[in-house]
Each structure stands twice: as C-alpha cells, then as structure tokens.
C-alpha atoms as a PDB file:
ATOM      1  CA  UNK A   1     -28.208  28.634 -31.772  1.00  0.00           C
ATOM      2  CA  UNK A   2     -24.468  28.469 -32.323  1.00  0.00           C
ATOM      3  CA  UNK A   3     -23.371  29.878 -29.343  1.00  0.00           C
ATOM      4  CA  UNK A   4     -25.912  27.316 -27.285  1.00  0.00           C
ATOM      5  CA  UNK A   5     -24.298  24.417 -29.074  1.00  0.00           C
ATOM      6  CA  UNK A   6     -20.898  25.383 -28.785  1.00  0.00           C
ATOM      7  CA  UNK A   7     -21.209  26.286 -25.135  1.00  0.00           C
ATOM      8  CA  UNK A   8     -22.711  22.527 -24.640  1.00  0.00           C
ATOM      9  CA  UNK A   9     -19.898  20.842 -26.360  1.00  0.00           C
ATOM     10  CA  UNK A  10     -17.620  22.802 -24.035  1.00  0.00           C
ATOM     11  CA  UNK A  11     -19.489  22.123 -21.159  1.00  0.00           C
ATOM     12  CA  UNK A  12     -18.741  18.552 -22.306  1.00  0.00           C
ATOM     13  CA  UNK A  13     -16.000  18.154 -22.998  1.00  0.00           C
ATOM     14  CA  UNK A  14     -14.809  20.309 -19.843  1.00  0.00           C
ATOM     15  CA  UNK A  15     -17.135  17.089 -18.079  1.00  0.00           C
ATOM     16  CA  UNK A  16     -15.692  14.558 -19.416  1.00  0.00           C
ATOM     17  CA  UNK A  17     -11.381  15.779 -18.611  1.00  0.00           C
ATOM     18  CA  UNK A  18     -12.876  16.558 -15.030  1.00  0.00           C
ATOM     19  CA  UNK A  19     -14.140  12.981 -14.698  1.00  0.00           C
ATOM     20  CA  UNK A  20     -10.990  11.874 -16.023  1.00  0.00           C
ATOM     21  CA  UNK A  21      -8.965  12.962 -13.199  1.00  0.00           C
ATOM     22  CA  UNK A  22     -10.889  11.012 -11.024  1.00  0.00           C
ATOM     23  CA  UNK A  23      -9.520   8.086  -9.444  1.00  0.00           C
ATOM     24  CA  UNK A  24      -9.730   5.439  -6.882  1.00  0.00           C
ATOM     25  CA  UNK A  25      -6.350   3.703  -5.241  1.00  0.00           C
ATOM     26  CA  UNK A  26      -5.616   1.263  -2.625  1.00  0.00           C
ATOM     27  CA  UNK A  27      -2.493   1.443  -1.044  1.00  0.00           C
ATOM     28  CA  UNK A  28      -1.802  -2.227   1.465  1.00  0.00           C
ATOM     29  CA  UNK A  29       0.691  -1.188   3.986  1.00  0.00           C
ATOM     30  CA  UNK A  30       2.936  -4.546   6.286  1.00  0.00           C
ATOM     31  CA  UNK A  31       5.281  -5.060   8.664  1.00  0.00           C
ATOM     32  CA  UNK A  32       7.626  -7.601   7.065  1.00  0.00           C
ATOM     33  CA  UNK A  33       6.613 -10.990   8.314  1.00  0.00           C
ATOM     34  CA  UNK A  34       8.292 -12.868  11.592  1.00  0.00           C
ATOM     35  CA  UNK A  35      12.244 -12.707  11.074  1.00  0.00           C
ATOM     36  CA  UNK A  36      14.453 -15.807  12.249  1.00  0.00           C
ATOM     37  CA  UNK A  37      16.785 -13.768  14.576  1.00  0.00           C
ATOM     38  CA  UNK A  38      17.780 -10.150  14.938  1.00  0.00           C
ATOM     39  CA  UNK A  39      20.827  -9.699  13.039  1.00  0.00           C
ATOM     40  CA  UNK A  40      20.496  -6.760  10.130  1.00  0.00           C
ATOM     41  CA  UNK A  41      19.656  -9.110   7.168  1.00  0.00           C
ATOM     42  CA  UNK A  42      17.676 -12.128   8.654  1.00  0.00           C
ATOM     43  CA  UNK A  43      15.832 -14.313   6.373  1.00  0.00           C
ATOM     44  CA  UNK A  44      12.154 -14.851   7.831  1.00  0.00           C
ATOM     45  CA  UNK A  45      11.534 -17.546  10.119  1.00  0.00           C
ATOM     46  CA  UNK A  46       9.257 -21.009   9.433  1.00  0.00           C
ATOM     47  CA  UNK A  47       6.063 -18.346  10.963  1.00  0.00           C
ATOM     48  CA  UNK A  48       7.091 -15.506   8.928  1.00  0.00           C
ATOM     49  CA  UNK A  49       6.830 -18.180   5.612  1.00  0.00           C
ATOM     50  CA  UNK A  50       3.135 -18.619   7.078  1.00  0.00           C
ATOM     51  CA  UNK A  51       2.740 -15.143   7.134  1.00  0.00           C
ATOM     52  CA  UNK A  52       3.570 -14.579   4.109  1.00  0.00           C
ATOM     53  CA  UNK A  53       2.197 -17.159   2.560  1.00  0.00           C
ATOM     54  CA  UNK A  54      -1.220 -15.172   4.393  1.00  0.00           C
ATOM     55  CA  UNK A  55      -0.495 -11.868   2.920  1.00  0.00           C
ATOM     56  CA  UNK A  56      -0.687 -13.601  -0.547  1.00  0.00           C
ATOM     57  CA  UNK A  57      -3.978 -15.237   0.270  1.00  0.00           C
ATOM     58  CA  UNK A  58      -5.248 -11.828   1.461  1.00  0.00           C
ATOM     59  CA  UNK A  59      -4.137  -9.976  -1.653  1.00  0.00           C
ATOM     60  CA  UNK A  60      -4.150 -11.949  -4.398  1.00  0.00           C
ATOM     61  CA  UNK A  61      -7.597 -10.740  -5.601  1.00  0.00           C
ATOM     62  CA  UNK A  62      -7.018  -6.682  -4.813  1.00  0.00           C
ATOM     63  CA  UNK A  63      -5.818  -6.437  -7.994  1.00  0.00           C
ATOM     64  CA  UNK A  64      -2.090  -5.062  -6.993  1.00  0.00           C
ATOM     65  CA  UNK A  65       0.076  -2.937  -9.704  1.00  0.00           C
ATOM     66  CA  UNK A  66       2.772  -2.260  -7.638  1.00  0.00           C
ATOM     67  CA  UNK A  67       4.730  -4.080  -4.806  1.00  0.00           C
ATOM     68  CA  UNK A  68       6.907  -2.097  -2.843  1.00  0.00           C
ATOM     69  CA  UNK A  69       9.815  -4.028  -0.729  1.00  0.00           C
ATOM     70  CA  UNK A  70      12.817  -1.966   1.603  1.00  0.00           C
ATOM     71  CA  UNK A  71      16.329  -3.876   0.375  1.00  0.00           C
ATOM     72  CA  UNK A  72      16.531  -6.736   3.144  1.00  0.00           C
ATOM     73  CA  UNK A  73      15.566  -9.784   2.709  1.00  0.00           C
ATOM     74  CA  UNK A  74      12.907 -10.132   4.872  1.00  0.00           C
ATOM     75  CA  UNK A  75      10.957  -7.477   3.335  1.00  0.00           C
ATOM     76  CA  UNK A  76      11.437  -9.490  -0.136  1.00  0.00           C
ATOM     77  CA  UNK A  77      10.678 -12.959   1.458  1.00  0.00           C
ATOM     78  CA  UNK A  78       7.473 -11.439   2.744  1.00  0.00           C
ATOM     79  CA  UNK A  79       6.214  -9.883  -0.822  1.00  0.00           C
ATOM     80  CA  UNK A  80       7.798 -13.383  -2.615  1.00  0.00           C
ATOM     81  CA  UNK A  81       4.268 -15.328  -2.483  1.00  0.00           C
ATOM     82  CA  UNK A  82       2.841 -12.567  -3.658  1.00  0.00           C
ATOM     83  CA  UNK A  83       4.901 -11.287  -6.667  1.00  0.00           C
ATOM     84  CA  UNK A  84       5.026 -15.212  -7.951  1.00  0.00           C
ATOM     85  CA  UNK A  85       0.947 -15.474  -7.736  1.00  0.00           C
ATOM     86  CA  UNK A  86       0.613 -12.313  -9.560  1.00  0.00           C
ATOM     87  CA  UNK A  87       3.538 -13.026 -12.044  1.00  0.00           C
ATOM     88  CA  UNK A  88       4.850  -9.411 -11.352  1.00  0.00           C
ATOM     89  CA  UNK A  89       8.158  -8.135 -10.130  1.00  0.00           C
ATOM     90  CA  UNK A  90       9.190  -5.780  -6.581  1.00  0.00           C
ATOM     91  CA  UNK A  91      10.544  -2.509  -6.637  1.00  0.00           C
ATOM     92  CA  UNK A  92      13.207  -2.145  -4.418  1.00  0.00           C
ATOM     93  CA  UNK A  93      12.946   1.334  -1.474  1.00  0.00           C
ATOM     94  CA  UNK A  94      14.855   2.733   0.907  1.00  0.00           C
ATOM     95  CA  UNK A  95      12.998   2.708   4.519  1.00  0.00           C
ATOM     96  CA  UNK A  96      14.089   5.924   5.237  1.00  0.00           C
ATOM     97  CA  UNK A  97      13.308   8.741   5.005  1.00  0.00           C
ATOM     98  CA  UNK A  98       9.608   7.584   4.759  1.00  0.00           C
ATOM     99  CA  UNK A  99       8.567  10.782   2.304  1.00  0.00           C
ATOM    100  CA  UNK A 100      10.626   9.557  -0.436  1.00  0.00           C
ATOM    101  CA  UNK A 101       8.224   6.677  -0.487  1.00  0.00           C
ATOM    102  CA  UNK A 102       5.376   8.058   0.464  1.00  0.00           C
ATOM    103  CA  UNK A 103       5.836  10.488  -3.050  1.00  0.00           C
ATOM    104  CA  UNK A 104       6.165   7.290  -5.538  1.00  0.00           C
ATOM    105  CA  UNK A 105       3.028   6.089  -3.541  1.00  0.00           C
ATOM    106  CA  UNK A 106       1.187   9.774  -4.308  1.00  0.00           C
ATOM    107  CA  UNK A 107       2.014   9.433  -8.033  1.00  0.00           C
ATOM    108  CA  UNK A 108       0.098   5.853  -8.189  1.00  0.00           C
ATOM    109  CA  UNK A 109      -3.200   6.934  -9.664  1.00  0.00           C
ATOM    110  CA  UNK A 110      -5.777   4.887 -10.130  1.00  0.00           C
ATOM    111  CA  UNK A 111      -3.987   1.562  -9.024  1.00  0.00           C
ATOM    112  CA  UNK A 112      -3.430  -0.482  -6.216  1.00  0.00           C
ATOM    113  CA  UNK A 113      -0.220  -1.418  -4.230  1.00  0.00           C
ATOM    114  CA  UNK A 114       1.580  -3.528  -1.258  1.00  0.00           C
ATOM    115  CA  UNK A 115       3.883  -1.499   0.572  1.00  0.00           C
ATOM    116  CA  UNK A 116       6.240  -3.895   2.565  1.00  0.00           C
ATOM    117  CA  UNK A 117       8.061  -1.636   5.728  1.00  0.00           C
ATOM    118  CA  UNK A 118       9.356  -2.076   9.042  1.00  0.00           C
ATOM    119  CA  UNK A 119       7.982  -1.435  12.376  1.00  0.00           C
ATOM    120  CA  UNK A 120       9.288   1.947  12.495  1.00  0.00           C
ATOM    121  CA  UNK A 121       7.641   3.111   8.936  1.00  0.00           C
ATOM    122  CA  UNK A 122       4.806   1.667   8.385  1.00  0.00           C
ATOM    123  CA  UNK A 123       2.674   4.174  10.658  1.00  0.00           C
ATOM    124  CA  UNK A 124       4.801   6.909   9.077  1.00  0.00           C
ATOM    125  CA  UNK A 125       4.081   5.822   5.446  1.00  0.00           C
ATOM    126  CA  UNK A 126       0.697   5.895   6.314  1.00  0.00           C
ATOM    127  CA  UNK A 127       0.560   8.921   7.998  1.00  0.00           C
ATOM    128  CA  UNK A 128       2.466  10.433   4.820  1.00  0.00           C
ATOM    129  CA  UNK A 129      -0.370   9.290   2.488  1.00  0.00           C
ATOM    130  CA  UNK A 130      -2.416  11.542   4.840  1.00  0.00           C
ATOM    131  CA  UNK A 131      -4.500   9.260   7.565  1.00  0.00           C
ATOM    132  CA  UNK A 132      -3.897   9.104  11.350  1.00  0.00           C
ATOM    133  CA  UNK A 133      -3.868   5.652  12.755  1.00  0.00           C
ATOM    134  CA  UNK A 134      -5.080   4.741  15.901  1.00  0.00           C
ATOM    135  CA  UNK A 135      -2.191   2.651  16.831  1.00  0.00           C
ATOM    136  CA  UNK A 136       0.265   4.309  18.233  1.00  0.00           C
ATOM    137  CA  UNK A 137       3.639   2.340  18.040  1.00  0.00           C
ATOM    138  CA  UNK A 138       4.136  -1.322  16.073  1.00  0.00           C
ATOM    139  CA  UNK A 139       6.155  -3.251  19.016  1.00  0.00           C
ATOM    140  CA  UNK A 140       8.586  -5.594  18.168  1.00  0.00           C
ATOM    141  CA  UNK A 141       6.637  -8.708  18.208  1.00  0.00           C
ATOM    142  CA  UNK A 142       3.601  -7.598  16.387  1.00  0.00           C
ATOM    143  CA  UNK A 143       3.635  -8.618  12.755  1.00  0.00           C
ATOM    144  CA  UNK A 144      -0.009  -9.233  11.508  1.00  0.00           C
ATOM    145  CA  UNK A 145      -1.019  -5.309  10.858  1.00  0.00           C
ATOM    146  CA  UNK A 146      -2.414  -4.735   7.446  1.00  0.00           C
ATOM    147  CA  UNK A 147      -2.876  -1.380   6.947  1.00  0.00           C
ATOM    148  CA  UNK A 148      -5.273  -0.006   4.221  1.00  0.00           C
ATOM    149  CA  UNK A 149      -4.903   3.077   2.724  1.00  0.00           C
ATOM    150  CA  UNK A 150      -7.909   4.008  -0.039  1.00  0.00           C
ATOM    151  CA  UNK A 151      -7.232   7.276  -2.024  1.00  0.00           C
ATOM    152  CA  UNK A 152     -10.668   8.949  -4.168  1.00  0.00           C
ATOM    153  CA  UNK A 153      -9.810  11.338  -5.905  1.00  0.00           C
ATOM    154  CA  UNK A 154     -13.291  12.650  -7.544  1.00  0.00           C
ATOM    155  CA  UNK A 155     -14.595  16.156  -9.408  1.00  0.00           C
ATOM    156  CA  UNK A 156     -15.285  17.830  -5.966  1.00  0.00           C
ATOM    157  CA  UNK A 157     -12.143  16.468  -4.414  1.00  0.00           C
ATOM    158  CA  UNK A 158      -9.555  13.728  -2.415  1.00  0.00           C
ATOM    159  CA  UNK A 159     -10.476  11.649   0.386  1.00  0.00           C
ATOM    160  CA  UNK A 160      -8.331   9.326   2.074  1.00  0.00           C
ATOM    161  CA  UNK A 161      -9.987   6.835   4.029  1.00  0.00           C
ATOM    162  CA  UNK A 162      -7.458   3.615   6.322  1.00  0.00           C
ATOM    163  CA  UNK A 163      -8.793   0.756   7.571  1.00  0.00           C
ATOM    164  CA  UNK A 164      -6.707  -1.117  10.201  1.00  0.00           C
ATOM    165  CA  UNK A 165      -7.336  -4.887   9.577  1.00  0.00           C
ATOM    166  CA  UNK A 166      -4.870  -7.947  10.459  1.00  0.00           C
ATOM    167  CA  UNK A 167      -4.143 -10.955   8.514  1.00  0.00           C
ATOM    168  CA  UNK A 168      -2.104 -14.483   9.587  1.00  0.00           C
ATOM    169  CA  UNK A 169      -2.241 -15.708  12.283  1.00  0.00           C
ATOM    170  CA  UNK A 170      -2.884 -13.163  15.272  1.00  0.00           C
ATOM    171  CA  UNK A 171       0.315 -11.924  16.965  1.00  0.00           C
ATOM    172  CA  UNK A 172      -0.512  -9.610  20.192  1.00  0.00           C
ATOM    173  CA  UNK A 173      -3.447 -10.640  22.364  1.00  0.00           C
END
C-alpha cells in the first residue's frame, strides 16, 4: 500500500515539473518603419511616425515583455509608441549577426516580444527562431510586414508556428 502511494506521489509530482516546462511565446518581428532619407542614421519620416504609431495600436494588447530595437534611430523611433503605452523600456541589439539575437529570443520563455530589424534580418531572425517564410526578400520600400512567431513548448514537445500579417497602412500593391 506504501509502495502504491509513493509511486502516485511520484508520478505527481514528476506531472506537475513536466507541465511546468511548458510554455507558450509570441515573438512580433518589423521592419523599422518608413525612414526620411537614406543616410546611416535617419530619423523616420512623417509616414514612418504613422507607422509606428500603427505598430503600437497593433500591439498594445499582446501583452509584450520584451522590446527589442538594433542601435539606430529608426529602429528606436519605431518601438517609441510602443515602449511609452506599455511604460516599459528597449533593449538595445546588434543587427548582425542575426543568431546572437535570435539566442536572447530562444531564452524568452513563456513571454511575448517585438523584435524591431531591418530589411535584411528580419526573415533571418525568423528563420533562426525556426519557421520558413514564404516571402522571399523584404525590398526596400516595403515596411508594413509583421511577422509572428508563436513558440509551444508542451510535455510531448516544441512547435513553432509564423503567421505573416501586415499592419499600417499597406506599402507594396
């Protein structure tokens, strides 16, 4: 009778750490918005302000823990709506190479963040966190990408699921 109990608690409690490993993130994955010229550390222009201003509206209820911006300013500008709706700060990345943040995005269990790139990383970051998206280059004047990446991590396993959605105003026909 002993042996029946104990092997029940065990079986318990060995239920109970297994379903505490289990996890569900989100991670939201933009293009900076709409930059004012081309010069290294342009500020966005009056449309990128819009954008951003729509990435806000489209996140403000996801419940983010974590906003990720590369150093320039027009990665910051385009998180800035954001971070003062939500009260919370950025964390500053390097854009490349793409694996050193794609392995702070990895360690994010269980929480949601806003990843904000460049054309030539966001697919890659992406990719990284271990989907394959359908589009196969971000051109230069595309801007309103939203990628979503949705990590579940359960008892029998990790599945990563992306959804490739838009936001703003539309910006390729």
């Amino acid at each position: 009778m002993v042996k029946v109990a104990l092997k029940e608690v065990l079986l318990a409690i060995g239920l109970i750490a297994s379903l505490n490993s289990c996890y569900t993130s989100q991670i939201y994955i933009v293009r900076h918005a709409e930059r004012l010229d081309d010069s290294a550390d342009t500020p966005l222009s009056e449309g990128g302000h819009q954008r951003a201003r729509a990435l806000s509206d489209s996140l403000y209820n996801k419940k983010i823990d974590h906003i990720f911006v590369s150093k320039y300013q027009r990665n910051r500008h385009t998180a800035q709506p954001l971070t003062e709706r939500l009260g919370k700060q950025y964390e500053i990345y390097e854009p490349k190479p793409v694996s050193v943040i794609v392995e702070r995005l990895k360690k994010i269990k269980g929480k949601n963040a806003l990843v904000v790139g460049h054309s030539d990383t966001i697919l890659e970051i992406a990719q990284g966190l271990g989907t394959k998206p359908s589009i196969p280059k971000i051109v230069h004047e595309d801007y309103d990408n939203l990628l979503v990446v949705t990590v579940n991590k359960g008892v029998f396993g990790k599945k990563v699921i992306l959804e490739e959605k838009t936001y703003g105003q539309k910006t390729l026909p």
